[in-house]
Protein backbone atom coordinates (compact mmCIF):
# COMPACT_ATOMS: atom_id res chain seq x y z
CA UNK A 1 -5.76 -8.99 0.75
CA UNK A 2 -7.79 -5.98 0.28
CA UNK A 3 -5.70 -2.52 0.66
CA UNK A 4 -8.15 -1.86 3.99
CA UNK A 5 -8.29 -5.38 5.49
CA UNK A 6 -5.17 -6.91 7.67
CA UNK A 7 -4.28 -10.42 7.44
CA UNK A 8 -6.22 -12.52 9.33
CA UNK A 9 -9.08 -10.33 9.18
CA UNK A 10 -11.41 -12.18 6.79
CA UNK A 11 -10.67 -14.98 9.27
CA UNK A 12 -11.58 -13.00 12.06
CA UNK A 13 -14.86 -11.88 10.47
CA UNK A 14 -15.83 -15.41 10.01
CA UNK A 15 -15.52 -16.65 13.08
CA UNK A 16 -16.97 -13.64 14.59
CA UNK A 17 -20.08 -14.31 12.91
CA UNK A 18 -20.27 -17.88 13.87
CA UNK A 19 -19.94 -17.00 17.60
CA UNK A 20 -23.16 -14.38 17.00
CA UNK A 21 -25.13 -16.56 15.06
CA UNK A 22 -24.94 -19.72 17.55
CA UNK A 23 -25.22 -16.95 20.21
CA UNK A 24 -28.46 -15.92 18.41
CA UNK A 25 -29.89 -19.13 18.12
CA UNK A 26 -29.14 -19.80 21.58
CA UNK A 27 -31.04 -17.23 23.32
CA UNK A 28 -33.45 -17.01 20.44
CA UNK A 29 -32.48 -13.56 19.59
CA UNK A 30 -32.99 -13.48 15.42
CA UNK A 31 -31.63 -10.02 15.07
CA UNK A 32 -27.82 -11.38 16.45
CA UNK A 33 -28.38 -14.51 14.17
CA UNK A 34 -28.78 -12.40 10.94
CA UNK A 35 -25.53 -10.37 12.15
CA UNK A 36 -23.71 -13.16 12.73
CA UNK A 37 -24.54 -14.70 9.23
CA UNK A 38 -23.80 -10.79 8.38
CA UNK A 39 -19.92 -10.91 9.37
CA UNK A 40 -19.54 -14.80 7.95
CA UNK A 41 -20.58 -13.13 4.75
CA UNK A 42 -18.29 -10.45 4.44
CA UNK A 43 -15.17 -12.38 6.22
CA UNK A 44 -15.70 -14.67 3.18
CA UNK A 45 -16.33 -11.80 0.64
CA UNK A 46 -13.16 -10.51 1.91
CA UNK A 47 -11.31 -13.78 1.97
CA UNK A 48 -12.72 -13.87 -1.78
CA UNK A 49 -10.97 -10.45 -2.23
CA UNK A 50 -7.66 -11.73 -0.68
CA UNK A 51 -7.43 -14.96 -3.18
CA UNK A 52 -8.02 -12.74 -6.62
CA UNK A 53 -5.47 -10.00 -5.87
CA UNK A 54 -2.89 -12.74 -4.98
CA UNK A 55 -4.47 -14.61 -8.26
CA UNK A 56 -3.86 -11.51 -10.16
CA UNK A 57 -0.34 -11.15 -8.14
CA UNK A 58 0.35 -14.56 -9.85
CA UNK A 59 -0.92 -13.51 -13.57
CA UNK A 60 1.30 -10.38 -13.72
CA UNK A 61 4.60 -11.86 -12.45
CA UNK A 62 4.48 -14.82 -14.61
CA UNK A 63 3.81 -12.21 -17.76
CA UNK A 64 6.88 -10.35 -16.46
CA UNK A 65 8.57 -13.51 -16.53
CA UNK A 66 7.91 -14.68 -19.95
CA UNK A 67 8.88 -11.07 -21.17
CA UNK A 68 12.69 -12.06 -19.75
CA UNK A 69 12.82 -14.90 -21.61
């Protein structure tokens, strides 16, 4: 998770944007369709965010572990 983002809130953004782009292509309004496909971007640029830092969370505690060994 990024230090400004909550939990949930990549989900959030992603579903958000789903709800605006059908929305958008429902009434045929294209500038709601480009922000939906706006927030389903950066929920999963932040969801991409989320999985590296707990990637990296992984990396440095098994390093820490080897070093008690």
């Amino acid at each position: 998770m990024t230090e400004d983002s909550k939990p949930g809130e990549s989900a959030m953004d992603k579903m958000r944007g789903m709800a605006k782009e059908m929305a958008g292509k429902a009434s045929g309004n294209d500038r709601m369709k480009a922000e939906g496909k706006t927030d389903q971007a950066k929920g999963k640029a932040k969801e991409a965010a989320e999985d590296a830092k707990e990637t990296m969370g992984g990396v440095k505690d098994s390093m820490t572990d080897d070093d008690k060994h």
